[in-house]
Protein backbone atom coordinates (compact mmCIF):
# COMPACT_ATOMS: atom_id res chain seq x y z
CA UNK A 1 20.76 -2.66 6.55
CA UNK A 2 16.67 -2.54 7.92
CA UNK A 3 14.45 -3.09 5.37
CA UNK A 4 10.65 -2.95 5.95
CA UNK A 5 8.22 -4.42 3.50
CA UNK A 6 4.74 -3.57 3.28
CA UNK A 7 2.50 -6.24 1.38
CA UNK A 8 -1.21 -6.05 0.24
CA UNK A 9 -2.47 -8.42 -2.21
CA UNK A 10 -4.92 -6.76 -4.64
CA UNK A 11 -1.77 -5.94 -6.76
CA UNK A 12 -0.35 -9.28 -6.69
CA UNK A 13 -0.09 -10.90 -10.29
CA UNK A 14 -3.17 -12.00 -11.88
CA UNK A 15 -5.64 -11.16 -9.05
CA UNK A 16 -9.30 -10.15 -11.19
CA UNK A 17 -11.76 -10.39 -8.67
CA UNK A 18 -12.96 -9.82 -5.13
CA UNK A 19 -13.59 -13.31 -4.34
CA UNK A 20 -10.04 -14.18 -4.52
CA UNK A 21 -8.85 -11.49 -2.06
CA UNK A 22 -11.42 -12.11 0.59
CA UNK A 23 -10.50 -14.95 3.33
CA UNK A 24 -13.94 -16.93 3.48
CA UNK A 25 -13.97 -17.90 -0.25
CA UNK A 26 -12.40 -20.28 -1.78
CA UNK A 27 -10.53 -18.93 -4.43
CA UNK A 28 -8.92 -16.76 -1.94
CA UNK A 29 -6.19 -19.58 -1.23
CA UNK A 30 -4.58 -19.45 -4.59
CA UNK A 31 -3.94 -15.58 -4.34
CA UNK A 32 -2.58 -16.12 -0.62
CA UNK A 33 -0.37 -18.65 -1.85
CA UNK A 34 1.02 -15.81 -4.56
CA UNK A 35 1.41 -12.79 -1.69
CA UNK A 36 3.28 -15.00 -0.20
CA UNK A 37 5.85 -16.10 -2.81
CA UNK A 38 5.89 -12.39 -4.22
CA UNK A 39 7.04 -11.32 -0.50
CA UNK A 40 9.70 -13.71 -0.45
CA UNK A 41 11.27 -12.78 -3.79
CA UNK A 42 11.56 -9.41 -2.31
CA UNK A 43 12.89 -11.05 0.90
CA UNK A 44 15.01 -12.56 -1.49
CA UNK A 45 16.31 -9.44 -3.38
CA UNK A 46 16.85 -7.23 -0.60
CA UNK A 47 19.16 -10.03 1.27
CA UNK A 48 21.10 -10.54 -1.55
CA UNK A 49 21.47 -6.30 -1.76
CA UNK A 50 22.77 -6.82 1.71
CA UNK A 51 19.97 -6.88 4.35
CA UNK A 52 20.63 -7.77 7.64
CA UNK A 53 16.94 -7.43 9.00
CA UNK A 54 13.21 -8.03 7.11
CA UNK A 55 10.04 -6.60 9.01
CA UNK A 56 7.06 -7.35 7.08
CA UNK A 57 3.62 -5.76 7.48
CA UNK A 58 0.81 -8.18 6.51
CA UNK A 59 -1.38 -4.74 5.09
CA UNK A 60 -4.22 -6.84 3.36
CA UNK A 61 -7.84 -7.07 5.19
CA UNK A 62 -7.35 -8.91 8.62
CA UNK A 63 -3.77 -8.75 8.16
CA UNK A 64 -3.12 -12.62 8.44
CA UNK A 65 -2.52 -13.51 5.07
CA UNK A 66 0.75 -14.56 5.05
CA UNK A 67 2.40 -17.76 5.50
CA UNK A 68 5.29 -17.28 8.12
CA UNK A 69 7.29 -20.54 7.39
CA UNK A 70 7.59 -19.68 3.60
CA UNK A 71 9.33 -16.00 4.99
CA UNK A 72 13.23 -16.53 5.06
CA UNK A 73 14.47 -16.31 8.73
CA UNK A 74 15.81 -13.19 8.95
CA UNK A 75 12.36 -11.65 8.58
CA UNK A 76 10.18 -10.46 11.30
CA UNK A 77 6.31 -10.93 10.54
CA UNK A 78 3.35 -7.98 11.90
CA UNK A 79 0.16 -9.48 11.54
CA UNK A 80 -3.16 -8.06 12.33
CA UNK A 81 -4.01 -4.15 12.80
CA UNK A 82 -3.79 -2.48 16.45
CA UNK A 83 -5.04 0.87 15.52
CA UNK A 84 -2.08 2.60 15.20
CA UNK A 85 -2.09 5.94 12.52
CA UNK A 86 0.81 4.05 9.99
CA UNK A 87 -1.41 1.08 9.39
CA UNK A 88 0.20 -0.13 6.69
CA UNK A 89 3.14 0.92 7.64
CA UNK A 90 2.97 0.41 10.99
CA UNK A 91 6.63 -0.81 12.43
CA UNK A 92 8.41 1.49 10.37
CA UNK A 93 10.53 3.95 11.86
CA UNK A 94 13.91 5.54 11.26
CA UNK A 95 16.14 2.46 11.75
CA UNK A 96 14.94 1.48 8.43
CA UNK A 97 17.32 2.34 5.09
CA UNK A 98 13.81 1.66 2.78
CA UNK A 99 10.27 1.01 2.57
CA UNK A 100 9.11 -1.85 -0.18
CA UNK A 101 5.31 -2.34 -0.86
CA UNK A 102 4.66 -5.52 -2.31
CA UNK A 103 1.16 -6.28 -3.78
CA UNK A 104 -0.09 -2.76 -3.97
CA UNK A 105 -2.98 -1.43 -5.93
CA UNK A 106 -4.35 1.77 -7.63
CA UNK A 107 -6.62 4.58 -5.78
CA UNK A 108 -10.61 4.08 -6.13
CA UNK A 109 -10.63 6.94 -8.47
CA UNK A 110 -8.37 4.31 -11.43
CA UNK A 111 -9.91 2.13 -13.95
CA UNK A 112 -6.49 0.53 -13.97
CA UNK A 113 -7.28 -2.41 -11.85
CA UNK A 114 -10.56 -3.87 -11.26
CA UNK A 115 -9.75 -4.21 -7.40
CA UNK A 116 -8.94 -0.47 -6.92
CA UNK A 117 -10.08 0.82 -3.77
CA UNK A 118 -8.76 3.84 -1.93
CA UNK A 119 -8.16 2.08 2.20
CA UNK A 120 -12.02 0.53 2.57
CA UNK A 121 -13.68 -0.68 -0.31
CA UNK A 122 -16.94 -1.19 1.29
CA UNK A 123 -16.75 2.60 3.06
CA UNK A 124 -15.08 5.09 0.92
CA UNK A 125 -15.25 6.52 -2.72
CA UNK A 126 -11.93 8.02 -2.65
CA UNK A 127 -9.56 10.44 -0.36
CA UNK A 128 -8.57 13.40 -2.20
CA UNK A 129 -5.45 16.06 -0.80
CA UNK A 130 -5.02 18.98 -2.02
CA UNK A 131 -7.48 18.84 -5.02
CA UNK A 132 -5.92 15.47 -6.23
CA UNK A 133 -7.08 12.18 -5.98
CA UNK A 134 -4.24 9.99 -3.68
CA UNK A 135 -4.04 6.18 -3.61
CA UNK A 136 -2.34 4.32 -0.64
CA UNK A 137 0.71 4.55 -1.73
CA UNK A 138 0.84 8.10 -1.54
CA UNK A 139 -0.41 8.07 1.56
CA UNK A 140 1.99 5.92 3.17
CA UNK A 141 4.55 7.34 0.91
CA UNK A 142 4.22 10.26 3.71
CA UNK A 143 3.98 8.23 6.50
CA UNK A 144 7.28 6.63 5.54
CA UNK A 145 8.47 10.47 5.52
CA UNK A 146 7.62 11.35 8.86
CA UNK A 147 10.43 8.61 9.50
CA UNK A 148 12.86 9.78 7.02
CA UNK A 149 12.39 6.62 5.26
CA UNK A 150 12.16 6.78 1.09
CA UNK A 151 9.88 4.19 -0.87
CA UNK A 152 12.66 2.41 -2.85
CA UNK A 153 10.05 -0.15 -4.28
CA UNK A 154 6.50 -0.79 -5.58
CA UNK A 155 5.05 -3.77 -7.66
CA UNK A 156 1.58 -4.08 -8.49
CA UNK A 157 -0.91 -2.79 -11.16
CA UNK A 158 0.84 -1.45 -14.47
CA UNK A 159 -1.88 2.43 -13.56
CA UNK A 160 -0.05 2.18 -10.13
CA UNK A 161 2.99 1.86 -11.14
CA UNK A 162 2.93 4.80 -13.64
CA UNK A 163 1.84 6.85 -11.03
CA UNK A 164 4.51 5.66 -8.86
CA UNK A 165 7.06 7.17 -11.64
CA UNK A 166 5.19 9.81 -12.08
CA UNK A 167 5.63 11.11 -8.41
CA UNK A 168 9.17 9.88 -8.53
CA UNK A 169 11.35 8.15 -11.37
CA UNK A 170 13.69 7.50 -8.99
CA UNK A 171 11.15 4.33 -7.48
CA UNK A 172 12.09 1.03 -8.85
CA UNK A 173 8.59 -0.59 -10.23
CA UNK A 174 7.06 -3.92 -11.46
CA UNK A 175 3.70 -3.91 -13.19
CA UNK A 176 2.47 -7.63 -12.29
CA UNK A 177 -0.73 -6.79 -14.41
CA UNK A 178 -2.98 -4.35 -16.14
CA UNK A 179 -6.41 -3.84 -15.77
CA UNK A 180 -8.70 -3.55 -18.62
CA UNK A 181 -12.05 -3.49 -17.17
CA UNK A 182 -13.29 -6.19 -14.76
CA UNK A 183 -10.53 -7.75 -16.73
CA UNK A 184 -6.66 -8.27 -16.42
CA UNK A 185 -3.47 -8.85 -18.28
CA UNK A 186 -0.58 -10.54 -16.64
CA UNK A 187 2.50 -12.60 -17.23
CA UNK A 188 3.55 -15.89 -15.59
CA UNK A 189 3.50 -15.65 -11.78
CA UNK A 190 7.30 -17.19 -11.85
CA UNK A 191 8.50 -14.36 -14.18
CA UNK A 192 7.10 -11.35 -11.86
CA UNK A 193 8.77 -13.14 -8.92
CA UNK A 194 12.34 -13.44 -10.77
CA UNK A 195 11.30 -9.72 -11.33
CA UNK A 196 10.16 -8.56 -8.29
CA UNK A 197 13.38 -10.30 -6.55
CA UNK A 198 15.81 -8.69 -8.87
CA UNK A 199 14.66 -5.03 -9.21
CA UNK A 200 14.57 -5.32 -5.27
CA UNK A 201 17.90 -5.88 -5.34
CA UNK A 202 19.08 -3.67 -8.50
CA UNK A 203 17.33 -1.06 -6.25
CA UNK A 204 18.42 -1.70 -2.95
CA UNK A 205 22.69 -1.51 -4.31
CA UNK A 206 21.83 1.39 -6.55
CA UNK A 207 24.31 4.25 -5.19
CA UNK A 208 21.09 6.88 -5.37
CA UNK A 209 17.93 5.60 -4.51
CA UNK A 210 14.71 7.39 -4.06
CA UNK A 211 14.76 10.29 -1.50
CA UNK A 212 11.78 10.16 1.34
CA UNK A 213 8.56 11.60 0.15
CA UNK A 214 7.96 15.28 0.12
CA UNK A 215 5.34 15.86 2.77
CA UNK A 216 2.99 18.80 1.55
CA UNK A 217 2.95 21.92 4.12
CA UNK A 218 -0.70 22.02 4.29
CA UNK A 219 -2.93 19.07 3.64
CA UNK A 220 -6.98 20.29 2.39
CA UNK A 221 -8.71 16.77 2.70
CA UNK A 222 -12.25 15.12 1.41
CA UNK A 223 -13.21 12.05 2.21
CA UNK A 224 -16.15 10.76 -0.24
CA UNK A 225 -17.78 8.22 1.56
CA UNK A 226 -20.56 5.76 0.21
CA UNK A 227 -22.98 5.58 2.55
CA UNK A 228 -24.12 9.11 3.78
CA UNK A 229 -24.78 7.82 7.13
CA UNK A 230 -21.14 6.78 8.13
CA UNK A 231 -20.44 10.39 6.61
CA UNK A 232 -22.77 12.19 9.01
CA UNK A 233 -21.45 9.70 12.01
CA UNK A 234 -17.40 10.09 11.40
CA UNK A 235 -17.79 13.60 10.40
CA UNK A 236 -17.27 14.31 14.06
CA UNK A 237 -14.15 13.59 14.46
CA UNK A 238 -12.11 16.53 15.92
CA UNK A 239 -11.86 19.54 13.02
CA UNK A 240 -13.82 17.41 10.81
CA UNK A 241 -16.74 18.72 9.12
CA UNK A 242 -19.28 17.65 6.35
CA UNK A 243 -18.75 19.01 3.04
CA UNK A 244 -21.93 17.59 1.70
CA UNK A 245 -24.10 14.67 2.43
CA UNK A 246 -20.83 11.97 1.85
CA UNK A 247 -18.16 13.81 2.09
CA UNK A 248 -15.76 14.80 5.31
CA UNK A 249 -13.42 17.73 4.80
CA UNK A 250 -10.72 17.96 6.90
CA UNK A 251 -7.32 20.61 7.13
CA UNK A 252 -3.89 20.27 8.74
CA UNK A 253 -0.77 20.87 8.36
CA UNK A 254 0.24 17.61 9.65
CA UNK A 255 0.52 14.15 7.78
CA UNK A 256 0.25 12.55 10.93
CA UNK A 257 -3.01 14.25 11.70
CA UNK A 258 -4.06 13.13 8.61
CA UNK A 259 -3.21 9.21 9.17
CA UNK A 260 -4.76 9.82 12.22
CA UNK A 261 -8.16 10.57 11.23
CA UNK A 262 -8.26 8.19 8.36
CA UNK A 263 -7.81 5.45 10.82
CA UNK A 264 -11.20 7.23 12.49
CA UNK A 265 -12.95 7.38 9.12
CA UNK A 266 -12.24 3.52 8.08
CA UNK A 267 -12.48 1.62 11.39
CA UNK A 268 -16.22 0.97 13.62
């Protein structure tokens, strides 16, 4: 059994401020250290459900977060970004039996965790599909479907995870912490690690587990950006168009088109 994990670190437990996701400060080392450990108790879970094969997707910032030697042996580690559409997904494909994400956070649009950011923090307001506001996770929720591959897993911020159920019950969840403001709320790292490690692996030996995403048939997108200038500039990407002066509307029937053109949107 191929299991792919996908691990950011905004939803890791306890994380409260900027400063200690971001790589050139220096309470950034403590929160590394705690990615870390909360990928390995997944690791640890899914080998113990009966995985023969990790791949890992570092998926936070410059995607060398990580510390390989604390990763058990039988996992594989993708660092850095090269572009590709899945970004934080990237690796995946149909050899897997399930997707975990590790670490993840709420859409810009939640008050649910005072890191919530919708793929650039700095760039975008929020992506909405289809009238509705979508976080990561339900966009790489469809990527993972374009591979047949179902989300099994999420742990992270208590919003995300209810919005995880909410889109399927069927998702095993840990809420690390809740927001409450520029605040948060959050049990002892060790507990969320025995938790993370065995809801992995209650999930992973469950005889029905959650089915791959339902990808939409038609996907009407806006893109509210912050700065009306990177608007104007990405707005001409191919069958892009400017709503108003920050946002980019954009229609397809295609998920992939859409991963496509966010990977436009967020990168120079």
């Amino acid at each position: 059994m191929k299991i792919f994990i996908s691990a950011d670190i905004e939803g890791v437990t306890g994380i409260t401020d900027w400063p200690e996701a971001d790589p050139t400060h220096p309470d950034y080392a403590e929160f590394r250290e705690r990615m870390t450990a909360e990928v390995v108790a997944a690791c640890e879970g899914a080998l113990a459900a009966g995985a023969s094969e990790i791949l890992v997707k570092d998926a936070h910032w410059t995607g060398r977060n990580l510390l390989a030697e604390r990763l058990p042996r039988q996992a594989r580690l993708l660092r850095s970004w090269s572009g590709h559409p899945y970004g934080m997904v990237q690796g995946l494909d149909a050899s897997f039996a399930a997707a975990l994400f590790v670490g993840w956070h709420s859409g810009a649009w939640c008050g649910g965790n005072p890191l919530a950011h919708t793929l650039s923090s700095s760039r975008l307001m929020g992506v909405r599909v289809n009238g509705q506001w979508v976080s990561e996770f339900q966009l790489y929720a469809w990527a993972a479907a374009l591979e047949g591959v179902p989300v099994v897993f999420v742990s992270g911020d208590a919003a995300l995870c209810e919005t995880v159920q909410a889109v399927d019950a069927r998702i095993a969840t840990v809420a690390v912490s809740r927001g409450m403001g520029a605040a948060t709320l959050a049990e002892h790292p060790a507990v969320m690690r025995e938790r993370i490690r065995s809801e992995v692996e209650r999930c992973l030996r469950a005889p029905q587990r959650a089915a791959p995403a339902a990808l939409p048939p038609r996907l009407e997108v806006q893109v509210v950006c912050k700065d009306a200038r990177h608007a104007w500039r990405k707005a001409f990407y191919p069958g892009a168009r400017l709503v108003d002066a920050n946002t980019i509307g954009f229609d397809t029937e295609h998920s992939l088109e859409l991963l496509r053109m966010l990977q436009f949107i967020t990168r120079e």
